[in-house]
C-alpha atoms as a PDB file:
ATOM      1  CA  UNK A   1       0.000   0.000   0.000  1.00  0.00           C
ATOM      2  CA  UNK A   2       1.316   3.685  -0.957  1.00  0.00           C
ATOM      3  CA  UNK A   3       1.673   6.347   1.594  1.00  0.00           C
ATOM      4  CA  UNK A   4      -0.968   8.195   0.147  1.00  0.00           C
ATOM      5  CA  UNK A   5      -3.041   5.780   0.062  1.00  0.00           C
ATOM      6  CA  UNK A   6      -2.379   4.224   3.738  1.00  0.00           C
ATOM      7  CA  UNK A   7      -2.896   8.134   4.326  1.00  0.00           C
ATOM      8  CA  UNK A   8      -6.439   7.886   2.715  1.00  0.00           C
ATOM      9  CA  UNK A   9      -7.888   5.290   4.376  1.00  0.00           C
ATOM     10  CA  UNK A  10      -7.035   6.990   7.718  1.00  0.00           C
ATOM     11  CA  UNK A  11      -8.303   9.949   7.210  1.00  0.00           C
ATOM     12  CA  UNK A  12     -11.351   8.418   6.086  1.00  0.00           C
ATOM     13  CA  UNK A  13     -11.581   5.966   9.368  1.00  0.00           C
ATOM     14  CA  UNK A  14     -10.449   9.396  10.985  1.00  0.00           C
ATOM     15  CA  UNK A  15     -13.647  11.307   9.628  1.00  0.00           C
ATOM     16  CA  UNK A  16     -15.923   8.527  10.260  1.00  0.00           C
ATOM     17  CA  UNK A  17     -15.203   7.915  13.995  1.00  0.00           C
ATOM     18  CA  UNK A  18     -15.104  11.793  14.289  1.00  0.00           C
ATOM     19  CA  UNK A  19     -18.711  11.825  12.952  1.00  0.00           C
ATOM     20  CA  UNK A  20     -20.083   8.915  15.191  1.00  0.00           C
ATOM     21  CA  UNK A  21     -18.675  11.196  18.563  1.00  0.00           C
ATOM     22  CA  UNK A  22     -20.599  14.682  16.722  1.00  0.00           C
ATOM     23  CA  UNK A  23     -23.768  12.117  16.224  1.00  0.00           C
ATOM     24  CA  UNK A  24     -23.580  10.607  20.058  1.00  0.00           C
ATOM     25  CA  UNK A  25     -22.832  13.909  20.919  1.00  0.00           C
ATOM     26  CA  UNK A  26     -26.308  15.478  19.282  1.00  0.00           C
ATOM     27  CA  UNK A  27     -28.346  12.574  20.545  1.00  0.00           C
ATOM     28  CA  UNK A  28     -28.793  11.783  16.717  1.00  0.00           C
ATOM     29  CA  UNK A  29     -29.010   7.753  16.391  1.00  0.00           C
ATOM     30  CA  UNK A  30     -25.667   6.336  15.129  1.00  0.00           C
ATOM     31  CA  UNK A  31     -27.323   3.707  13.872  1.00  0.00           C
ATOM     32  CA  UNK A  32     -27.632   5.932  10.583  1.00  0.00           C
ATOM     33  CA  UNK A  33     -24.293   4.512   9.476  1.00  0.00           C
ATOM     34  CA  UNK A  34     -25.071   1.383  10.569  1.00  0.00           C
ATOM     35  CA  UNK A  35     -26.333  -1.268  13.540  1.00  0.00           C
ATOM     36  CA  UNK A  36     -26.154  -0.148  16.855  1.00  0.00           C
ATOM     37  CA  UNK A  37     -23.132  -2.386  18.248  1.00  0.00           C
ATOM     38  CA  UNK A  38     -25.725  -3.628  21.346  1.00  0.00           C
ATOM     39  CA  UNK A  39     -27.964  -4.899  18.352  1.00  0.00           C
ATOM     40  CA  UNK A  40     -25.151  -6.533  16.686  1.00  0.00           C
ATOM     41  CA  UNK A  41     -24.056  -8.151  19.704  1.00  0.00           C
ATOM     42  CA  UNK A  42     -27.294  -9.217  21.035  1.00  0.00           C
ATOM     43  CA  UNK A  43     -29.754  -9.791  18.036  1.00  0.00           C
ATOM     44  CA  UNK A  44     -29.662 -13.343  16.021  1.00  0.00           C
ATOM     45  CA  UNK A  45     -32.433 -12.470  14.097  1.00  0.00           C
ATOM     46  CA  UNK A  46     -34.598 -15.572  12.168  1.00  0.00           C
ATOM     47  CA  UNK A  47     -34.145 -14.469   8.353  1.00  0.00           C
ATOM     48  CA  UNK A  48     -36.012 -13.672   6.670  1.00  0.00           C
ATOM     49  CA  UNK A  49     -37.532 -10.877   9.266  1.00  0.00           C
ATOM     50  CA  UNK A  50     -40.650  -8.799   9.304  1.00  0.00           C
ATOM     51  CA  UNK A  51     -39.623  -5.177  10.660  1.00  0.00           C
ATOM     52  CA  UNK A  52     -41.921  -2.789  12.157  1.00  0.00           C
ATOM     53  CA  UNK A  53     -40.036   0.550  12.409  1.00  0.00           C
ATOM     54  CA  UNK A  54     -42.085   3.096  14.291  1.00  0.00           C
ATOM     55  CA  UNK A  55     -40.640   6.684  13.905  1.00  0.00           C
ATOM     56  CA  UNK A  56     -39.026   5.933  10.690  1.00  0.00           C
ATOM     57  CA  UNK A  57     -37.487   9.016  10.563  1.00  0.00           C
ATOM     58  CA  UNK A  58     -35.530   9.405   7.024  1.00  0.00           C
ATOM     59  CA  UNK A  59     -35.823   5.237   7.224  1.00  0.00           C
ATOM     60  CA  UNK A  60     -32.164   4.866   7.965  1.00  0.00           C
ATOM     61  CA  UNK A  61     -32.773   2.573  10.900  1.00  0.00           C
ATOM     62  CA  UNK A  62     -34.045   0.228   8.452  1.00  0.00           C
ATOM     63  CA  UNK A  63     -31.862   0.849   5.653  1.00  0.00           C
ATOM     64  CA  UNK A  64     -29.350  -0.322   8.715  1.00  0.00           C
ATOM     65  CA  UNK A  65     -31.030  -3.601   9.216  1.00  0.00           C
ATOM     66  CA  UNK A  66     -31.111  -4.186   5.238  1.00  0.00           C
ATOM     67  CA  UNK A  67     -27.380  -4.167   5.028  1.00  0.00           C
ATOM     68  CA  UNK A  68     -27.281  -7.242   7.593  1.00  0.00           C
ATOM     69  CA  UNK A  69     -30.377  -9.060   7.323  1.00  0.00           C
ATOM     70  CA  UNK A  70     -32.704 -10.589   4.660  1.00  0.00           C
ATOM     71  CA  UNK A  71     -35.915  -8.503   5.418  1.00  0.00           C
ATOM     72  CA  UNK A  72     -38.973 -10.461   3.914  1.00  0.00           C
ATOM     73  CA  UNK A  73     -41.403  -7.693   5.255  1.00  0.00           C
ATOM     74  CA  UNK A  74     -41.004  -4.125   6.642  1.00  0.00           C
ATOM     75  CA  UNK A  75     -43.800  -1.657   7.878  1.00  0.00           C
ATOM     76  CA  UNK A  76     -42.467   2.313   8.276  1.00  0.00           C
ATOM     77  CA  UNK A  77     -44.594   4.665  10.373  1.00  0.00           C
ATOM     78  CA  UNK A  78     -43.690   8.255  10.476  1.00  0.00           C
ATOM     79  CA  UNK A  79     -46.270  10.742  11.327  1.00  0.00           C
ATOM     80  CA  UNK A  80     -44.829  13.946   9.303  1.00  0.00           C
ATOM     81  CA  UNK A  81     -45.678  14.157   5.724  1.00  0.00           C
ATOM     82  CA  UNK A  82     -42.765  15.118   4.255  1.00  0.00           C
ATOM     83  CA  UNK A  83     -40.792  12.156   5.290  1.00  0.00           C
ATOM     84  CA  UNK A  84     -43.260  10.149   4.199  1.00  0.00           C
ATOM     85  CA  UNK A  85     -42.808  11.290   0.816  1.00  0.00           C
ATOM     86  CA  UNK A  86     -39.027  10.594   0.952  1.00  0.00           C
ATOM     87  CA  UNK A  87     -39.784   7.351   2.571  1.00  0.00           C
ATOM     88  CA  UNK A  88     -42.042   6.609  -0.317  1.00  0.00           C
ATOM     89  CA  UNK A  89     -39.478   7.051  -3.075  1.00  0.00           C
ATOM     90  CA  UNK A  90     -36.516   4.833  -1.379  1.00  0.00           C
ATOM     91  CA  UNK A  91     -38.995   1.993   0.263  1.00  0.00           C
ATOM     92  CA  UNK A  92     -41.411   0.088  -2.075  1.00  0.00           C
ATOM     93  CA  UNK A  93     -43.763  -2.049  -2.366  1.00  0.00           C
ATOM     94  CA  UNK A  94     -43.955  -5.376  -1.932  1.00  0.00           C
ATOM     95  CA  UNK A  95     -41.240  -5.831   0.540  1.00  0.00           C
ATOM     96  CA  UNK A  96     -42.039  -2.123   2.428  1.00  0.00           C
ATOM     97  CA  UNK A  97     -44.915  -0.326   3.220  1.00  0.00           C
ATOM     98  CA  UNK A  98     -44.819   3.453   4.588  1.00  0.00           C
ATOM     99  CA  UNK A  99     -47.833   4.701   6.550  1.00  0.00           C
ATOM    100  CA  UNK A 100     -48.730   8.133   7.747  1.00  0.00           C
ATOM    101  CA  UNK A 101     -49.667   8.067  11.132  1.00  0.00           C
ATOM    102  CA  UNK A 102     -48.790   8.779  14.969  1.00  0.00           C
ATOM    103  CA  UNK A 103     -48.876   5.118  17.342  1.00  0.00           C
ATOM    104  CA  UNK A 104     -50.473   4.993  20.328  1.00  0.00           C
ATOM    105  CA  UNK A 105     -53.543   3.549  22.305  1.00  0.00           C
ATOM    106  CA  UNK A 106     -56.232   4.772  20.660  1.00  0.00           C
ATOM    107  CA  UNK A 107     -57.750   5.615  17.342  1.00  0.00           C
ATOM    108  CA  UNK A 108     -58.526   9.264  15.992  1.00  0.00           C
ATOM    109  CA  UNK A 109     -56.367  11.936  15.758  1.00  0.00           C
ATOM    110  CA  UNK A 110     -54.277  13.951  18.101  1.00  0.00           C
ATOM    111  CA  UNK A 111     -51.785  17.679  17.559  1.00  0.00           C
ATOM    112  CA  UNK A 112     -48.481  16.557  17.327  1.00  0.00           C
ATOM    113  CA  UNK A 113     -45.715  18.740  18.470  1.00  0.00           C
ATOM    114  CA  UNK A 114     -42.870  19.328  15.917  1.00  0.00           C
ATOM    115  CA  UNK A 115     -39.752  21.034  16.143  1.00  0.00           C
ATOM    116  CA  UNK A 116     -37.217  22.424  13.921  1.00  0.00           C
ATOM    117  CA  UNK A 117     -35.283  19.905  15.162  1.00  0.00           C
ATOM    118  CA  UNK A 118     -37.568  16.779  14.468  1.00  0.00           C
ATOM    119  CA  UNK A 119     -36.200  13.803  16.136  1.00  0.00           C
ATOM    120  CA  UNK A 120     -37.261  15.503  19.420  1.00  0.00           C
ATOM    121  CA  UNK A 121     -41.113  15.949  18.022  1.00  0.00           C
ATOM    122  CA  UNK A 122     -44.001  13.688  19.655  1.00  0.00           C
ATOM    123  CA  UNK A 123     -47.605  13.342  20.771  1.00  0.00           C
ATOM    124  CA  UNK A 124     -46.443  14.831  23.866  1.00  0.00           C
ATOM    125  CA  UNK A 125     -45.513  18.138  24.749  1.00  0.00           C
ATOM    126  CA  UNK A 126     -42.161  19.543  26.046  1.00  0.00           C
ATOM    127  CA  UNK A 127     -42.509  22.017  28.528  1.00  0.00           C
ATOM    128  CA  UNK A 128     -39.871  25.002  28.401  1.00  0.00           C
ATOM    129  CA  UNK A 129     -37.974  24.000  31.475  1.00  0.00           C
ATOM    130  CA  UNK A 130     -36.989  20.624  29.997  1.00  0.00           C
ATOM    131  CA  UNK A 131     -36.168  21.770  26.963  1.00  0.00           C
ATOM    132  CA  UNK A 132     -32.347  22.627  28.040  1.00  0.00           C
ATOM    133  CA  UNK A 133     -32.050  19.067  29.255  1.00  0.00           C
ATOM    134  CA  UNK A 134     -30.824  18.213  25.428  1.00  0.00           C
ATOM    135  CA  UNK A 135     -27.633  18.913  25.604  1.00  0.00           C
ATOM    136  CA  UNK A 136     -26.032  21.098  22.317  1.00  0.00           C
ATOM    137  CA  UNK A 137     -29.218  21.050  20.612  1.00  0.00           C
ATOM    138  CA  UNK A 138     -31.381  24.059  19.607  1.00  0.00           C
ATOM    139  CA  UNK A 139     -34.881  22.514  19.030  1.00  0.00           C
ATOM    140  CA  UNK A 140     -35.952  25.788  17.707  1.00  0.00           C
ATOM    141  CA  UNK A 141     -39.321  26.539  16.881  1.00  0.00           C
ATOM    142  CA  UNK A 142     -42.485  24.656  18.115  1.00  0.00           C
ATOM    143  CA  UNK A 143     -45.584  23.787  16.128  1.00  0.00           C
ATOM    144  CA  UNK A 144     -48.460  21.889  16.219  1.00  0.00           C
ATOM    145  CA  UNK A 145     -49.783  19.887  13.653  1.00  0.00           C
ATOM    146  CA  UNK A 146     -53.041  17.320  13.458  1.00  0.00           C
ATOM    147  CA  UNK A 147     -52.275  13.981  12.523  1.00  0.00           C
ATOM    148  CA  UNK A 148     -54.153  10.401  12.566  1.00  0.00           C
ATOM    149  CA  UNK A 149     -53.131   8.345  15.734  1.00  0.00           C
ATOM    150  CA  UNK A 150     -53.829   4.704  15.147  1.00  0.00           C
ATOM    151  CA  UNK A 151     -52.742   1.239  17.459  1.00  0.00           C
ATOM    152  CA  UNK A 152     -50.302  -1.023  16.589  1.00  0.00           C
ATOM    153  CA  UNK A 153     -52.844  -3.875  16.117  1.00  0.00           C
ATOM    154  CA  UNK A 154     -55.061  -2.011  13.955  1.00  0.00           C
ATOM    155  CA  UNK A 155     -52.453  -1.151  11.810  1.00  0.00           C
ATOM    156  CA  UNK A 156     -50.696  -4.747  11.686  1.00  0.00           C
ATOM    157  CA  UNK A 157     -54.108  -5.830  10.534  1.00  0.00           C
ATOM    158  CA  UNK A 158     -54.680  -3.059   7.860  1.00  0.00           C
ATOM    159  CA  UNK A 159     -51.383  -4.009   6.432  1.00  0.00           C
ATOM    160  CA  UNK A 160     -52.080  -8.015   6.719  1.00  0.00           C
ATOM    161  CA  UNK A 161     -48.522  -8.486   8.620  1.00  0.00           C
ATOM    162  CA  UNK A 162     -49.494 -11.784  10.197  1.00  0.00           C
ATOM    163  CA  UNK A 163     -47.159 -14.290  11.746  1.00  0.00           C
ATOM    164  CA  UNK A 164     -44.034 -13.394  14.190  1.00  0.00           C
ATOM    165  CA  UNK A 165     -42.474  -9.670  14.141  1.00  0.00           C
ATOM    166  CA  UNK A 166     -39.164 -10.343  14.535  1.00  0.00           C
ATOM    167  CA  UNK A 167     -38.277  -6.827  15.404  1.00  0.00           C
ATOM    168  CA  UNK A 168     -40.225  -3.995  16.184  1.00  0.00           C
ATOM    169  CA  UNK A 169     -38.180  -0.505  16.444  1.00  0.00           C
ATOM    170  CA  UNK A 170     -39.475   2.567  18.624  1.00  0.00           C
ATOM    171  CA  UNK A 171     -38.038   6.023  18.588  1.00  0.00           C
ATOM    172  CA  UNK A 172     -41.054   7.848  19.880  1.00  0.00           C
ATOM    173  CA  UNK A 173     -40.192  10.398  22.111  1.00  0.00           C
ATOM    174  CA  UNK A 174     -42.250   9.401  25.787  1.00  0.00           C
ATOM    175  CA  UNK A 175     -44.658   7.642  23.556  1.00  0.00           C
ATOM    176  CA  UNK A 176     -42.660   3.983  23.915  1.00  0.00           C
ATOM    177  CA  UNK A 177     -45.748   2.459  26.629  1.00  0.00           C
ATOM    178  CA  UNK A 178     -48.607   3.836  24.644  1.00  0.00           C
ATOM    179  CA  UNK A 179     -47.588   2.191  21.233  1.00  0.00           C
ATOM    180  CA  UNK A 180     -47.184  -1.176  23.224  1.00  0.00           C
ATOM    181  CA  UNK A 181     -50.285  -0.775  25.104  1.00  0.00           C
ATOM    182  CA  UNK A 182     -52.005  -0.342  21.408  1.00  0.00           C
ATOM    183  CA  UNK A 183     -50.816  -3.798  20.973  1.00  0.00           C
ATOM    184  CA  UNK A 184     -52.580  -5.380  23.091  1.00  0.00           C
ATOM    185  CA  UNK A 185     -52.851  -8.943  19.836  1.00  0.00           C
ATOM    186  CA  UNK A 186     -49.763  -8.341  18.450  1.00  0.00           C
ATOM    187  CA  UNK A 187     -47.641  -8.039  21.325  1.00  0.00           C
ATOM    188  CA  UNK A 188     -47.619 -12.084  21.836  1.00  0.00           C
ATOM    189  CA  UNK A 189     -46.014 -12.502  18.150  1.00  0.00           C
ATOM    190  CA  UNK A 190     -43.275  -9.850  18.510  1.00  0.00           C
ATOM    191  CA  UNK A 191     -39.926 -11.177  19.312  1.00  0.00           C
ATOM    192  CA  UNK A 192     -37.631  -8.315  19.886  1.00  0.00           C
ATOM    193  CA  UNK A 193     -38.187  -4.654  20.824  1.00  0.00           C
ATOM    194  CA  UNK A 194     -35.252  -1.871  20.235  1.00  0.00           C
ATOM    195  CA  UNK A 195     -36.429   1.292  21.569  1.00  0.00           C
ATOM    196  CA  UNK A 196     -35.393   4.459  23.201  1.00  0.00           C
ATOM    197  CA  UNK A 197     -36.261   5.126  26.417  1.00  0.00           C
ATOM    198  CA  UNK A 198     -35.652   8.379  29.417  1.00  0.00           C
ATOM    199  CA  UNK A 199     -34.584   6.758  32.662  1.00  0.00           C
ATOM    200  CA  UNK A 200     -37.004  10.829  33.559  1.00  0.00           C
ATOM    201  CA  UNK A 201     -39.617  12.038  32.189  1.00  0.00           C
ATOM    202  CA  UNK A 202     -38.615  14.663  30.044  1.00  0.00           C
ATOM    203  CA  UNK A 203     -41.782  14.955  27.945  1.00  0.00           C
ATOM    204  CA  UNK A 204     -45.145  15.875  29.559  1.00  0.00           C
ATOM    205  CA  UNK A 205     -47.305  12.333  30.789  1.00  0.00           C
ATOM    206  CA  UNK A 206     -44.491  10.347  28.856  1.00  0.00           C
ATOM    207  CA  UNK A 207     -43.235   6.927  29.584  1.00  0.00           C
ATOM    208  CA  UNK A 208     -39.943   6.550  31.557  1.00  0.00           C
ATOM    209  CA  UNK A 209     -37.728   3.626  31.329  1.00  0.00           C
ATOM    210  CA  UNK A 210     -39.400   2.023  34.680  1.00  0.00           C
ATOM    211  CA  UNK A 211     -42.891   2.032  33.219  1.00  0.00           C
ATOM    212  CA  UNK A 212     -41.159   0.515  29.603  1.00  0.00           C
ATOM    213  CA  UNK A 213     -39.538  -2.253  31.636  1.00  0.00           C
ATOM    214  CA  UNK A 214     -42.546  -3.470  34.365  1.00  0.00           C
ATOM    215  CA  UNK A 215     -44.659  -3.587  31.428  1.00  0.00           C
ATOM    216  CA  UNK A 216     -42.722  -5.678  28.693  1.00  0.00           C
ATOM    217  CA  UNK A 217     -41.489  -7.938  32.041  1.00  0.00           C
ATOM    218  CA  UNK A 218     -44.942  -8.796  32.728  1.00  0.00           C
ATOM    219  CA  UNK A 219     -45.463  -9.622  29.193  1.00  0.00           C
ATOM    220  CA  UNK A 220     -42.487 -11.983  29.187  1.00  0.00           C
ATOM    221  CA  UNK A 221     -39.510 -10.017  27.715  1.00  0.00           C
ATOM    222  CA  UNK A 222     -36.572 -10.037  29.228  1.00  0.00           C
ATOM    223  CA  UNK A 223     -34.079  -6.428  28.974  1.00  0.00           C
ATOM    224  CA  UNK A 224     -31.140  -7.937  26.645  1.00  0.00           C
ATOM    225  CA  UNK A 225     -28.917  -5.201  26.031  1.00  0.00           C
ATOM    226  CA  UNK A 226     -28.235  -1.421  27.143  1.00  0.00           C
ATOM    227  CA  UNK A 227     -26.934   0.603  23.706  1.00  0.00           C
ATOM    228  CA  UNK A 228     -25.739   4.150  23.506  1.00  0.00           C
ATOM    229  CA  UNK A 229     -26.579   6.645  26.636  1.00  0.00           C
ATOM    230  CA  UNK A 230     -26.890  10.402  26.164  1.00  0.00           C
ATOM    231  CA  UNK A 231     -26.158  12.570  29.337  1.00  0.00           C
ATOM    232  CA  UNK A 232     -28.739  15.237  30.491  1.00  0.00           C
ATOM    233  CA  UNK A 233     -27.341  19.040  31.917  1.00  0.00           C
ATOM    234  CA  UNK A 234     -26.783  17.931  34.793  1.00  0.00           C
ATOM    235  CA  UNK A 235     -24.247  15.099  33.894  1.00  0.00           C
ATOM    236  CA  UNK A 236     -26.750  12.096  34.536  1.00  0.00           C
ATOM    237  CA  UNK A 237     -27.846   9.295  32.118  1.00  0.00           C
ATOM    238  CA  UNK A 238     -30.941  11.070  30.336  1.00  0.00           C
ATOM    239  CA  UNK A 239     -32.075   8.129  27.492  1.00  0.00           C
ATOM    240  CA  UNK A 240     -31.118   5.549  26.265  1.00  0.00           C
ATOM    241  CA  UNK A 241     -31.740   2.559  23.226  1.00  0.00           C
ATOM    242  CA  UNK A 242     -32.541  -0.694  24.651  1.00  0.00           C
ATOM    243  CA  UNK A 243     -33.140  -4.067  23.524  1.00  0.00           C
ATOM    244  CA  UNK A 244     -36.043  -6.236  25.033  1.00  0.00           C
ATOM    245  CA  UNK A 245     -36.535  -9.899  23.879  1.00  0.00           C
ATOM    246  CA  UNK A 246     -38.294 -12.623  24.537  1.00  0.00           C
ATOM    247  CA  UNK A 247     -36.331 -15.859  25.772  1.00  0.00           C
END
């Protein structure tokens, strides 16, 4: 190998752990440039899988899964319409389906609270004196906009995803316990759960790791594997991804 090119390839390692600690940093997911390593580590998956990913985002936390796993069926939820759109164009049909909509434990439709900075937006509100808890972040601007709130079982039937759910994926922001307690038939068939979850609650009436945990426990999961941590203001764990699965 040439000096330049040994010189390269470190400088492109270089950049790439560099932009893992900004992500981490931000709270943004690092699983956008791949599995989270807690994931890797912990999650044999039975291929091929059916995916749920709830808070799809841009879709990269499924993109991630792609690049490892043989997905026979994925469902994308993301309430906000213009990710939809870009879901749309990069996920098709008949492997992936994207739908519109908010989870939680009822059916209708609900404001949803967006920020400029939309990974933080949810069906719950943040009140102003939490909103420095995110560390480096400037959420910006709050707005409110309607959007259709369906369950989890509902939806699963819509879609006609039948049979085990080898993974379902939360990023919800405090919504985590409502989704699951909108799956009241389809939690039985669902073998994994990889979620984020706030050991406080940082969003107004939103689930906190505790309430997460008794639930899924009850139900037979079993907490597999603790991923990335971001740190609050005040220097203590604020959230975290976890892994649930069932033995």
């Amino acid at each position: 190998m040439s000096l330049e090119i040994g010189l390269n390839t470190w400088r492109s390692k270089f950049s790439k752990v560099r932009r893992e600690v900004i992500l981490r940093h931000y709270l943004v997911p690092d699983s956008r440039h791949g599995l989270p390593a807690a994931l890797v580590k912990h999650w044999k998956p039975r291929v091929p899988l059916t995916l749920v990913d709830v808070g799809a985002s841009f879709g990269s936390f499924t993109a991630s899964v792609a690049k490892h796993h043989d997905i026979g069926r994925a469902l994308l939820v993301e309430p906000l319409a213009e990710r939809c759109n870009q879901l749309r164009g990069a996920y098709t049909k008949p492997v992936y389906s994207v739908c519109q909509q908010a989870l939680a434990d009822f059916e209708g439709e609900a404001d949803f609270n967006v920020w400029d900075f939309d990974y933080a937006s949810s069906l719950h509100d943040l009140p102003a004196d939490r909103a420095d808890l995110f560390v480096g972040i400037e959420l910006g601007q709050q707005r409110k906009r309607p959007v259709k709130v369906g369950t989890l079982d509902s939806l699963l039937a819509q879609e006609e995803i039948s049979g085990d759910i080898e993974l379902l994926k939360m990023d919800v922001q405090g919504g985590e316990l409502n989704v699951l307690k909108g799956a009241q038939r389809s939690l039985p068939r669902i073998r994994n759960i990889w979620c984020e979850v706030a050991f406080h609650e940082l969003y107004e009436s939103a689930a906190t790791f505790q309430k997460v945990f008794d639930y899924l426990v009850a139900r037979g999961f079993l907490l597999k594997a603790i991923g990335e941590t971001s740190n609050g203001a005040n220097g203590g764990v604020l959230q975290a991804d976890v892994l649930f699965s069932r033995p």
